[in-house]
C-alpha atoms as a PDB file:
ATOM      1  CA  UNK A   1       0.000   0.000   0.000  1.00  0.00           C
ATOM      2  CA  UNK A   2       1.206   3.382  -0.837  1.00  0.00           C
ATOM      3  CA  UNK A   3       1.274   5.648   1.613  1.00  0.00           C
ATOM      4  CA  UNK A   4       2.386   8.786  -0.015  1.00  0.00           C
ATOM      5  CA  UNK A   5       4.211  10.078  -3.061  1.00  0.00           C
ATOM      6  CA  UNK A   6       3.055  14.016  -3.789  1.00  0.00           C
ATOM      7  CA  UNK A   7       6.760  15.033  -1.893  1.00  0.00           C
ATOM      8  CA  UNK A   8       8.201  11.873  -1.350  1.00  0.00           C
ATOM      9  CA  UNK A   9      10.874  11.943  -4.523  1.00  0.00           C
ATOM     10  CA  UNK A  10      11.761  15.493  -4.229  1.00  0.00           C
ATOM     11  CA  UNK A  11      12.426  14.737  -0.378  1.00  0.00           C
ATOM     12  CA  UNK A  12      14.385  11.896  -0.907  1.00  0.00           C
ATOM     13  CA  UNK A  13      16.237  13.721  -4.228  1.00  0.00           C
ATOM     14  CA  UNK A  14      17.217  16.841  -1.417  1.00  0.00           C
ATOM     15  CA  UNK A  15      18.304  14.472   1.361  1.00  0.00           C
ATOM     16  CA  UNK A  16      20.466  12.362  -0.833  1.00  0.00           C
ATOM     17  CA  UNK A  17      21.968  15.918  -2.494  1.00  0.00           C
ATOM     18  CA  UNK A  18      22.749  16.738   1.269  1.00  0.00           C
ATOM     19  CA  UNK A  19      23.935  13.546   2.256  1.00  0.00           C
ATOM     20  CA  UNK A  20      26.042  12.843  -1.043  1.00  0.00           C
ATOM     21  CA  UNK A  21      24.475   9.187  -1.676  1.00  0.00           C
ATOM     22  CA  UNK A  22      23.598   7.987  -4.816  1.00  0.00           C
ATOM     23  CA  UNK A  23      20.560   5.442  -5.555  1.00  0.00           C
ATOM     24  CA  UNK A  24      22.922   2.473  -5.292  1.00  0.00           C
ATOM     25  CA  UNK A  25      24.610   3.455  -2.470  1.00  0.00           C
ATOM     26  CA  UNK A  26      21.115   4.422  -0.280  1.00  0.00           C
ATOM     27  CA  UNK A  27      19.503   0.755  -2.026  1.00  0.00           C
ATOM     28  CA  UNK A  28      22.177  -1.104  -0.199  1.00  0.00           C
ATOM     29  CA  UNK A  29      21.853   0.920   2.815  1.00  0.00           C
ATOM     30  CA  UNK A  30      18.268   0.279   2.947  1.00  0.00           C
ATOM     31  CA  UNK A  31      18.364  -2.978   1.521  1.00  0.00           C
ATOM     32  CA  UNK A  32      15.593  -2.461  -1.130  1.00  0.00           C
ATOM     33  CA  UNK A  33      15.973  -2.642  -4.909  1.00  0.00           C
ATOM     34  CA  UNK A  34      17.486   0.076  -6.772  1.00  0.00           C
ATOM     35  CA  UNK A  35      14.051  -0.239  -9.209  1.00  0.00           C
ATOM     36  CA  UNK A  36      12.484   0.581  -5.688  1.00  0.00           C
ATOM     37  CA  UNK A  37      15.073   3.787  -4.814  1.00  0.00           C
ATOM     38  CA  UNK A  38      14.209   4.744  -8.292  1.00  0.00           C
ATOM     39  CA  UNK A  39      10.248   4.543  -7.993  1.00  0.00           C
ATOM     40  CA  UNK A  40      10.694   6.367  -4.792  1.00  0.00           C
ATOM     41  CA  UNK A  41      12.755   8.667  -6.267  1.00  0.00           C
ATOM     42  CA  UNK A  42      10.324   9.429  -9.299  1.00  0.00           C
ATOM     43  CA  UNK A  43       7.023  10.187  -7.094  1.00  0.00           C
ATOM     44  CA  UNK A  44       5.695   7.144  -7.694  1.00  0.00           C
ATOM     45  CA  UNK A  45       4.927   6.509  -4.028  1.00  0.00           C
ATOM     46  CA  UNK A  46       6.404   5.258  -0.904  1.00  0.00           C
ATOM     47  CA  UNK A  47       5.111   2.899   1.162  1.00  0.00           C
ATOM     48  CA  UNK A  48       5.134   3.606   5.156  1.00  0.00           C
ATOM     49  CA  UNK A  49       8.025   0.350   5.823  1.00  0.00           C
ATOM     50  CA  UNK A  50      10.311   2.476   3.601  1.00  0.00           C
ATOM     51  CA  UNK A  51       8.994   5.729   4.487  1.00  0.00           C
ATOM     52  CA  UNK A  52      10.488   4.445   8.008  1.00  0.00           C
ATOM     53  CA  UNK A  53      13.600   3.259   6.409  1.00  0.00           C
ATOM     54  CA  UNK A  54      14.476   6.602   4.891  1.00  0.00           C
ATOM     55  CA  UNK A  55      13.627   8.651   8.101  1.00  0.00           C
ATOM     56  CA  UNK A  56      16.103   6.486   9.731  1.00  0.00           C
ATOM     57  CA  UNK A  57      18.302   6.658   7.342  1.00  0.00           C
ATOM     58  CA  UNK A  58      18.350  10.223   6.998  1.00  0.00           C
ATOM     59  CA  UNK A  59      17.855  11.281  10.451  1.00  0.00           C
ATOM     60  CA  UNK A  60      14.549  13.253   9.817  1.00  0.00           C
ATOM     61  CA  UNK A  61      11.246  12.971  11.408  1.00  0.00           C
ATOM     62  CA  UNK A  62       8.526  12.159   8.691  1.00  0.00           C
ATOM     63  CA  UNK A  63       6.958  15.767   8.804  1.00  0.00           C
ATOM     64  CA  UNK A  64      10.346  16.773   8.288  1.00  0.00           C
ATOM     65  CA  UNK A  65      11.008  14.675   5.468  1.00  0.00           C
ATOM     66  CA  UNK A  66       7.214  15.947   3.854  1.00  0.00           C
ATOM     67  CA  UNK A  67       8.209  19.412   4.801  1.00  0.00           C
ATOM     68  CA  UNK A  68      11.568  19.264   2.527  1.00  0.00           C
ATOM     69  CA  UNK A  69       9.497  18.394  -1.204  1.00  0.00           C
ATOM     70  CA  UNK A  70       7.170  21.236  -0.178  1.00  0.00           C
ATOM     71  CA  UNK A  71       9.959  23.806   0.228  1.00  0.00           C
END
Protein backbone atom coordinates (compact mmCIF):
# COMPACT_ATOMS: atom_id res chain seq x y z
CA UNK A 1 0.00 0.00 0.00
CA UNK A 2 1.21 3.38 -0.84
CA UNK A 3 1.27 5.65 1.61
CA UNK A 4 2.39 8.79 -0.01
CA UNK A 5 4.21 10.08 -3.06
CA UNK A 6 3.06 14.02 -3.79
CA UNK A 7 6.76 15.03 -1.89
CA UNK A 8 8.20 11.87 -1.35
CA UNK A 9 10.87 11.94 -4.52
CA UNK A 10 11.76 15.49 -4.23
CA UNK A 11 12.43 14.74 -0.38
CA UNK A 12 14.39 11.90 -0.91
CA UNK A 13 16.24 13.72 -4.23
CA UNK A 14 17.22 16.84 -1.42
CA UNK A 15 18.30 14.47 1.36
CA UNK A 16 20.47 12.36 -0.83
CA UNK A 17 21.97 15.92 -2.49
CA UNK A 18 22.75 16.74 1.27
CA UNK A 19 23.94 13.55 2.26
CA UNK A 20 26.04 12.84 -1.04
CA UNK A 21 24.48 9.19 -1.68
CA UNK A 22 23.60 7.99 -4.82
CA UNK A 23 20.56 5.44 -5.56
CA UNK A 24 22.92 2.47 -5.29
CA UNK A 25 24.61 3.46 -2.47
CA UNK A 26 21.11 4.42 -0.28
CA UNK A 27 19.50 0.76 -2.03
CA UNK A 28 22.18 -1.10 -0.20
CA UNK A 29 21.85 0.92 2.82
CA UNK A 30 18.27 0.28 2.95
CA UNK A 31 18.36 -2.98 1.52
CA UNK A 32 15.59 -2.46 -1.13
CA UNK A 33 15.97 -2.64 -4.91
CA UNK A 34 17.49 0.08 -6.77
CA UNK A 35 14.05 -0.24 -9.21
CA UNK A 36 12.48 0.58 -5.69
CA UNK A 37 15.07 3.79 -4.81
CA UNK A 38 14.21 4.74 -8.29
CA UNK A 39 10.25 4.54 -7.99
CA UNK A 40 10.69 6.37 -4.79
CA UNK A 41 12.75 8.67 -6.27
CA UNK A 42 10.32 9.43 -9.30
CA UNK A 43 7.02 10.19 -7.09
CA UNK A 44 5.69 7.14 -7.69
CA UNK A 45 4.93 6.51 -4.03
CA UNK A 46 6.40 5.26 -0.90
CA UNK A 47 5.11 2.90 1.16
CA UNK A 48 5.13 3.61 5.16
CA UNK A 49 8.02 0.35 5.82
CA UNK A 50 10.31 2.48 3.60
CA UNK A 51 8.99 5.73 4.49
CA UNK A 52 10.49 4.44 8.01
CA UNK A 53 13.60 3.26 6.41
CA UNK A 54 14.48 6.60 4.89
CA UNK A 55 13.63 8.65 8.10
CA UNK A 56 16.10 6.49 9.73
CA UNK A 57 18.30 6.66 7.34
CA UNK A 58 18.35 10.22 7.00
CA UNK A 59 17.86 11.28 10.45
CA UNK A 60 14.55 13.25 9.82
CA UNK A 61 11.25 12.97 11.41
CA UNK A 62 8.53 12.16 8.69
CA UNK A 63 6.96 15.77 8.80
CA UNK A 64 10.35 16.77 8.29
CA UNK A 65 11.01 14.67 5.47
CA UNK A 66 7.21 15.95 3.85
CA UNK A 67 8.21 19.41 4.80
CA UNK A 68 11.57 19.26 2.53
CA UNK A 69 9.50 18.39 -1.20
CA UNK A 70 7.17 21.24 -0.18
CA UNK A 71 9.96 23.81 0.23
Amino acid sequence: MKLANMNAGKSINILMLNKGVNGKALSASLELSEVTISGMRNSKGITARNLVKVCEYFEVTASEFFKLGEE
